[in-house]
Protein backbone atom coordinates (compact mmCIF):
# COMPACT_ATOMS: atom_id res chain seq x y z
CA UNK A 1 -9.93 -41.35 -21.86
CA UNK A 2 -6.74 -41.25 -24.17
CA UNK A 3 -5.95 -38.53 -26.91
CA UNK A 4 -2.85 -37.72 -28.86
CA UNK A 5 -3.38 -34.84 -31.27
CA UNK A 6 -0.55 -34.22 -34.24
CA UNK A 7 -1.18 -30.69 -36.23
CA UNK A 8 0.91 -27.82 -37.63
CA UNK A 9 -1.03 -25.36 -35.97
CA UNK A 10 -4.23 -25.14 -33.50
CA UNK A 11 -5.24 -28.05 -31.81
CA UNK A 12 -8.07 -27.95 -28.81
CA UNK A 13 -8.43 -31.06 -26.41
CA UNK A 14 -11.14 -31.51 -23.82
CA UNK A 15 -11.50 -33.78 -21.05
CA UNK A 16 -14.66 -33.32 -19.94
CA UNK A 17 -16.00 -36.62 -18.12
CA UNK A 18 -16.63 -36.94 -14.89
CA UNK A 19 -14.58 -37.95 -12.42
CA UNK A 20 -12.63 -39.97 -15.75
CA UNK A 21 -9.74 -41.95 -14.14
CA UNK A 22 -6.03 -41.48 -15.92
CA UNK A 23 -7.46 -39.15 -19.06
CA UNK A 24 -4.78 -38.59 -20.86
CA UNK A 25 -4.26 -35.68 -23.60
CA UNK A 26 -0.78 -35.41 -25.43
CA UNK A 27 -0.80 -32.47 -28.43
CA UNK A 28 2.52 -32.53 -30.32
CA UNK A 29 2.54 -29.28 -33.27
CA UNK A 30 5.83 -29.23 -35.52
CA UNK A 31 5.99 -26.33 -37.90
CA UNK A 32 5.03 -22.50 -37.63
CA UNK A 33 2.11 -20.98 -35.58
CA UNK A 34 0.73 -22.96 -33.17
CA UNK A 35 -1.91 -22.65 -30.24
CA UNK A 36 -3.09 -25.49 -28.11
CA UNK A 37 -5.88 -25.50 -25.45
CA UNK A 38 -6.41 -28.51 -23.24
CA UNK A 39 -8.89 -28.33 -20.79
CA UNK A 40 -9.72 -31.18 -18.23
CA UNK A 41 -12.54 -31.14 -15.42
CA UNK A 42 -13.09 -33.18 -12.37
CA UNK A 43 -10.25 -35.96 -13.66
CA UNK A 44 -8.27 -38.35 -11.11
CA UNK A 45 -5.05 -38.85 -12.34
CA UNK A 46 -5.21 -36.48 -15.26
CA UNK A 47 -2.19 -35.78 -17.87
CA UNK A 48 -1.83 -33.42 -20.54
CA UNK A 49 1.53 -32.45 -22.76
CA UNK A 50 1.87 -30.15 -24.90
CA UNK A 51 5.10 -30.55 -27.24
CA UNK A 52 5.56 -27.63 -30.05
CA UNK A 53 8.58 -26.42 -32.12
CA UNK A 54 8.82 -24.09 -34.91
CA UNK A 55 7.94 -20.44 -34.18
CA UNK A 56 4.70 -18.66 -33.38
CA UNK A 57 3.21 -21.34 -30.40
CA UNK A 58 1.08 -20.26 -27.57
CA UNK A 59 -0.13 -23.19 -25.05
CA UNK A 60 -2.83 -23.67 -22.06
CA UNK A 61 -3.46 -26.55 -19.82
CA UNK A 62 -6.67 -25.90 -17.54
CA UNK A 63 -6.87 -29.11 -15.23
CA UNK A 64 -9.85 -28.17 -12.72
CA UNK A 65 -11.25 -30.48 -9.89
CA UNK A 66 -8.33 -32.92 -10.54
CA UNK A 67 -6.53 -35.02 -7.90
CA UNK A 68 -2.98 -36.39 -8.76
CA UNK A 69 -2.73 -34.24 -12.35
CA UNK A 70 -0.15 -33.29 -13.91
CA UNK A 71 0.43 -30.73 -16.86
CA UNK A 72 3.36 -30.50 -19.01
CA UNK A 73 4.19 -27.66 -22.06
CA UNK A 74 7.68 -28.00 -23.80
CA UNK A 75 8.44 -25.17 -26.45
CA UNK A 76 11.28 -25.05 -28.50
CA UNK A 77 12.01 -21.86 -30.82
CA UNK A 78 10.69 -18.62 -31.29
CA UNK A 79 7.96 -16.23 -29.01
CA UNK A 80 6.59 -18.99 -27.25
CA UNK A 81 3.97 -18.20 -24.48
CA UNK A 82 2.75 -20.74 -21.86
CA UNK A 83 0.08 -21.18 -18.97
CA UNK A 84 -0.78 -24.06 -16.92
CA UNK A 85 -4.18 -23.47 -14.48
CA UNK A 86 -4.67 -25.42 -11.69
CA UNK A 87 -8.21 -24.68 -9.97
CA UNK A 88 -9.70 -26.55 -7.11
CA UNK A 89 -6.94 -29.25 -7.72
CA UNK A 90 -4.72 -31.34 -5.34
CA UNK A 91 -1.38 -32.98 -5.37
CA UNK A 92 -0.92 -31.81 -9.05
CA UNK A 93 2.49 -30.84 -10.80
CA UNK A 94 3.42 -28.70 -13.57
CA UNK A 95 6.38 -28.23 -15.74
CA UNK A 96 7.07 -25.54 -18.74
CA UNK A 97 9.88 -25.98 -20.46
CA UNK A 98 10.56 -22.79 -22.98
CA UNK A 99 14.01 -23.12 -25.01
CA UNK A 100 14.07 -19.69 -26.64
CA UNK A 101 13.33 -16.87 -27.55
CA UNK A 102 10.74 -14.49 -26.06
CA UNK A 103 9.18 -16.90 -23.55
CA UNK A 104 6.88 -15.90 -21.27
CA UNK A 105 4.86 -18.65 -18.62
CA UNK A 106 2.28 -18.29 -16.11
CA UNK A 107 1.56 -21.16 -13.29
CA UNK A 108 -1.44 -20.90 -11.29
CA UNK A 109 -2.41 -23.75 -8.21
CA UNK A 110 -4.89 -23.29 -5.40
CA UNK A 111 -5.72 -25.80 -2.64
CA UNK A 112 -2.70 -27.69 -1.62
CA UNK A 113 0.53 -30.14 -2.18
CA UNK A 114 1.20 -28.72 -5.39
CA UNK A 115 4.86 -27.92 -7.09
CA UNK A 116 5.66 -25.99 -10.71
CA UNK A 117 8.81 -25.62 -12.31
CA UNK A 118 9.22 -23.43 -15.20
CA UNK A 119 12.63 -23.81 -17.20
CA UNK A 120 13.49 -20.86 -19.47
CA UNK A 121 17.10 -21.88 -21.18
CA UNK A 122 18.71 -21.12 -24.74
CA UNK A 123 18.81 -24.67 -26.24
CA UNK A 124 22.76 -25.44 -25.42
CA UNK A 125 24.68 -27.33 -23.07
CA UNK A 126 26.62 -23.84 -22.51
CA UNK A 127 24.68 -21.30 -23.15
CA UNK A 128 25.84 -17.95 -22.64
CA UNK A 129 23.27 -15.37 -21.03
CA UNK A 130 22.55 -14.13 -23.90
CA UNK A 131 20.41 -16.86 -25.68
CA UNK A 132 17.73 -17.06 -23.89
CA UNK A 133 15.72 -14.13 -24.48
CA UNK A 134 13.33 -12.07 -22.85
CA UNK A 135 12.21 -14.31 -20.34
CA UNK A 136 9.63 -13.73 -17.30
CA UNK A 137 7.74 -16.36 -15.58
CA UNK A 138 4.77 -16.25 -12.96
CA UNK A 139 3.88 -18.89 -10.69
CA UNK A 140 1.01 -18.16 -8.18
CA UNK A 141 -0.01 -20.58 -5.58
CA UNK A 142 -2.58 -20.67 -2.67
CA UNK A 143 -3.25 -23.66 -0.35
CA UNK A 144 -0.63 -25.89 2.06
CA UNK A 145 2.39 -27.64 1.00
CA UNK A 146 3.77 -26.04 -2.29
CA UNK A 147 6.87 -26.08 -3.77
CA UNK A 148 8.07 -23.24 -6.97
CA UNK A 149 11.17 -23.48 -9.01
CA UNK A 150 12.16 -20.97 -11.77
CA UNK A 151 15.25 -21.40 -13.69
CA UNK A 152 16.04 -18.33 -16.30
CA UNK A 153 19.32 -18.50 -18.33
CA UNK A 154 19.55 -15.30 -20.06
CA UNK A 155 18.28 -11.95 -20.69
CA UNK A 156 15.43 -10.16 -19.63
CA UNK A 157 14.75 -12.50 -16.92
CA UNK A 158 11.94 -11.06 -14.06
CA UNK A 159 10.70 -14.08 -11.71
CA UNK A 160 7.84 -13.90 -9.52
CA UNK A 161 6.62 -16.58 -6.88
CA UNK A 162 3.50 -15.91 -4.80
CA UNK A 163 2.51 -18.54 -2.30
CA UNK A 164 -0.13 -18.08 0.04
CA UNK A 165 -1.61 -20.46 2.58
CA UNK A 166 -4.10 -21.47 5.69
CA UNK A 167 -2.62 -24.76 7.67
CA UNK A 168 -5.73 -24.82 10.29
CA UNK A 169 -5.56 -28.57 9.87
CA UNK A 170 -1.80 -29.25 8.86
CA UNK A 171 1.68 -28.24 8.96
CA UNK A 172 1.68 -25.47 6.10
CA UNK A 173 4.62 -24.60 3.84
CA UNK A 174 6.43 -23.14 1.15
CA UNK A 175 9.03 -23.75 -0.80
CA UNK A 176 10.23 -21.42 -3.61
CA UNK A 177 13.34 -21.06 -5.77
CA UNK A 178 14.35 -18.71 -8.52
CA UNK A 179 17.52 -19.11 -10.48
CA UNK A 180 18.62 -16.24 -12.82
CA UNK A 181 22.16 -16.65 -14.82
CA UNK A 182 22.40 -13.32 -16.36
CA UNK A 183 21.36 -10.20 -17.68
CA UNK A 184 18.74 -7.48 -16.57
CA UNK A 185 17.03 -9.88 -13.84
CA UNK A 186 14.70 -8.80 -10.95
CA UNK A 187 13.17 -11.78 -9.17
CA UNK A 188 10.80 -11.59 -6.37
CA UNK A 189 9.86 -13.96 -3.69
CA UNK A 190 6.43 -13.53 -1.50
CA UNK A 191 4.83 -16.26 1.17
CA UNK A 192 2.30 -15.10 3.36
CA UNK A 193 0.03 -17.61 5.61
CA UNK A 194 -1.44 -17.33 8.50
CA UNK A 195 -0.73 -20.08 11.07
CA UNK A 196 -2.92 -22.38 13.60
CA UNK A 197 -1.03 -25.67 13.06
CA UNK A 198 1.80 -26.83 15.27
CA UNK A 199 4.89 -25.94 12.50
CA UNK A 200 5.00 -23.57 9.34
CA UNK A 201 8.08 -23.88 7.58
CA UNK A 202 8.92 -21.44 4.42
CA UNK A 203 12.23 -21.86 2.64
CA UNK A 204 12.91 -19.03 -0.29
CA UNK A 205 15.73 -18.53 -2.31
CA UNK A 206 16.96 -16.02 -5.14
CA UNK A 207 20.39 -16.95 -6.76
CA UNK A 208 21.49 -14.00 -9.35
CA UNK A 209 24.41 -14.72 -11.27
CA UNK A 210 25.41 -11.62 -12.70
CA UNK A 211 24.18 -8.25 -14.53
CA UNK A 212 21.40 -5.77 -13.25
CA UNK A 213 20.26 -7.79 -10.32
CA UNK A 214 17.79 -6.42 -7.84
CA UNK A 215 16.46 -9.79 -5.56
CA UNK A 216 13.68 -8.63 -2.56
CA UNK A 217 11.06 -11.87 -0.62
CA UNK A 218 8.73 -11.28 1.94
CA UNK A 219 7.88 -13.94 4.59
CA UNK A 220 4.86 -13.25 6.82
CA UNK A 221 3.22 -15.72 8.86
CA UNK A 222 0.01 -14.28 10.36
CA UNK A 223 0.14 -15.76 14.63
CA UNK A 224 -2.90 -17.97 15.69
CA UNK A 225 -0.93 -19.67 18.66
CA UNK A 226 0.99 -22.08 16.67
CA UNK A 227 4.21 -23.34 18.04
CA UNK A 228 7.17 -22.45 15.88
CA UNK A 229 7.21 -20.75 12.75
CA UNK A 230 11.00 -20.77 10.65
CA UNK A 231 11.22 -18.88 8.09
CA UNK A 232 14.42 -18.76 5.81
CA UNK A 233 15.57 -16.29 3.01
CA UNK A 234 18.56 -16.14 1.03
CA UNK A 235 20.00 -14.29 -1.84
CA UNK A 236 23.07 -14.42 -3.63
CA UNK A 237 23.72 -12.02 -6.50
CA UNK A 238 27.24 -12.47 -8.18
CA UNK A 239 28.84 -9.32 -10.55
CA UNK A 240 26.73 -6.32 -11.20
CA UNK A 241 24.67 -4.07 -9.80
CA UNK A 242 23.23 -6.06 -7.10
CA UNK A 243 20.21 -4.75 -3.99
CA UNK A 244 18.28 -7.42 -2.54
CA UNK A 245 15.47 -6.97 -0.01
CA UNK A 246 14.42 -9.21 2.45
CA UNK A 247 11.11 -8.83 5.03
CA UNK A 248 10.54 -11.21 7.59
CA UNK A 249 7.55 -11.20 10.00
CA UNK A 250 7.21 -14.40 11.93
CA UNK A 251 9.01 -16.68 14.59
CA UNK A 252 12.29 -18.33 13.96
CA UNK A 253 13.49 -16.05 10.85
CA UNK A 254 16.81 -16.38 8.93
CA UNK A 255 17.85 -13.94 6.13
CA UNK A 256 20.88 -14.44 4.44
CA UNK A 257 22.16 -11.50 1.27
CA UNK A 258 25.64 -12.02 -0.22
CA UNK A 259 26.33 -9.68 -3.14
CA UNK A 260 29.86 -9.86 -4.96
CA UNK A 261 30.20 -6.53 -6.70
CA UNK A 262 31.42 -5.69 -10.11
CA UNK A 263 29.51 -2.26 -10.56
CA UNK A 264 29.72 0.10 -13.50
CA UNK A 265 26.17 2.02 -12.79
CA UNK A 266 23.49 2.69 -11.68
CA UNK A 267 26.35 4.39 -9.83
CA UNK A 268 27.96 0.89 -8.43
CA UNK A 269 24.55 0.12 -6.22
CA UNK A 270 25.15 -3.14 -3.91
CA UNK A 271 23.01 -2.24 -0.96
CA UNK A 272 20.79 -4.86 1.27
CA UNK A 273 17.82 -4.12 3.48
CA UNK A 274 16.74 -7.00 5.50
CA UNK A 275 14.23 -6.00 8.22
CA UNK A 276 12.35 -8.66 10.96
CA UNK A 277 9.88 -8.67 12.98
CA UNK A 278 9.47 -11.26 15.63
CA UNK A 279 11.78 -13.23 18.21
CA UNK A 280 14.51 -16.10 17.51
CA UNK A 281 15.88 -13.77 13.99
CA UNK A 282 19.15 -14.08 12.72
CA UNK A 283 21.04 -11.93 9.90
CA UNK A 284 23.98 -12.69 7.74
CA UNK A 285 24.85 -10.04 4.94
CA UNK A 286 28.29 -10.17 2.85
CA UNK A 287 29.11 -7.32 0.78
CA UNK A 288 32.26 -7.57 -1.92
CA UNK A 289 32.70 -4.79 -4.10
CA UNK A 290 31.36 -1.56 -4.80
CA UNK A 291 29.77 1.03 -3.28
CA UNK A 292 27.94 -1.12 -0.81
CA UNK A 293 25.28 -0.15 2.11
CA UNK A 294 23.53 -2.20 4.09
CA UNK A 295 20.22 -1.77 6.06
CA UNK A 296 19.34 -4.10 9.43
CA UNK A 297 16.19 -3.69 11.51
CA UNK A 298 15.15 -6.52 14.05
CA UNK A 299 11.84 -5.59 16.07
């Protein structure tokens, strides 16, 4: 199955047949206020992008019982809106791409060897922080081998990753990433498994490059008698206000927080709280600037 829809404003795509190999939906909307559904069920190989510019927009791609999907959403210019559903999928990717101005995007993937990426920029090669907008993006993802990226470049930012997994029959993992470049930020990291297989590996970072800051993950990998179990946090947080957060229960932990000051309220925070649980744990913090504080418990 192949469709390519062109409109100005509300376009709905299904792919409905079973088991349909390499359906293909592509919805392009130019103009001013948009809305696109595309829904595809039990597809190998499914694709669907969405592509609109101009001001209102809105967006969903629901690929269920798919194998080797992929979903794509590009929105350029005004409150934009995005989510991209995957339900009972495998080996799927998705990408949003929002280039200003109130954004918003939600990715949701259960069962396993998935990866979403959701870009919020400001439509420049140098952007300042302030062109992006309000920002926040959600990615949620249960099952083995996942991978999350966020990227927000300017202003009201908020990031969270959730990644939860069994690995009773494979190595399980998670890998998550969240870049902010400026303004009120927050950010939020969680992975939680539980663990039977021989290796669980979970790699999170939080990279802050300047204003209100705050950072936090949690790692926790439930014990079932698997062999090692490395988990790895960092999280950088240039100029501001900085705090960061960082809870490790597992084998094999690694929690890195550098925060490079700058200040000027909520009376000059810094402060970083890092607390493990488990053997084989190792803590870095760096602290430039302020008012600092800094919090270490190893159990």
């Amino acid at each position: 199955m192949n469709a390519t829809l062109k409109s100005l404003s509300f376009a709905v795509a299904l792919g409905l047949a079973g088991l349909d190999a390499h359906a293909q939906v592509t919805v392009n909307q130019d103009g001013t206020s948009h809305s696109a559904t595309v829904e595809q069920i039990s597809n190998w190989r499914a694709s669907a992008t969405i592509d609109q510019s101009g001001t209102l927009q809105s967006a969903s791609v629901t690929q269920d019982g798919t194998f080797y999907s992929s979903a794509e959403v590009t929105q350029s210019g005004s409150s934009n809106a995005a989510t991209v559903s995957h339900s009972s999928t495998e080996s799927t990717s998705a990408e949003i791409l929002q280039d200003g101005t109130s954004n918003t995007a939600d990715v949701i993937q259960n069962n396993y060897s998935h990866s979403a990426k959701v870009l919020q920029q400001g439509g420049c090669s140098d952007c300042t922080a302030s062109v992006a907008r309000d920002n926040v993006a959600t990615i949620s993802q249960a099952g083995n081998r996942n991978q999350a990226q966020v990227s927000q470049s300017g202003e009201g930012n908020t990031a969270t990753v959730s990644q939860t997994w069994w690995s009773s029959l494979s190595a399980g993992y998670g890998d998550a990433n969240i870049l902010q470049a400026g303004r009120l930020n927050t950010a939020s990291i969680s992975q939680v498994g539980s663990a039977s297989s021989s290796s669980e590996s979970n790699l999170a970072v939080i990279e802050q490059r300047g204003d209100n800051h705050v950072g936090r993950i949690e790692q926790s990998v439930g014990d079932s008698g698997s062999d090692s179990r490395n988990l790895n946090a960092k999280v950088m947080q240039d100029g501001s206000y900085n705090e960061s957060t960082i809870t490790q229960s597992g084998f094999g932990n690694a929690a890195t927080t550098t925060q490079s000051g700058t200040g000027i309220s909520s009376l000059d925070v810094n402060r970083a709280t890092i607390s493990q649980s488990g053997s084989d744990s190792s803590v870095s913090i760096t602290q430039t600037g302020t008012r600092h504080s800094a919090s270490v418990t190893q159990r």
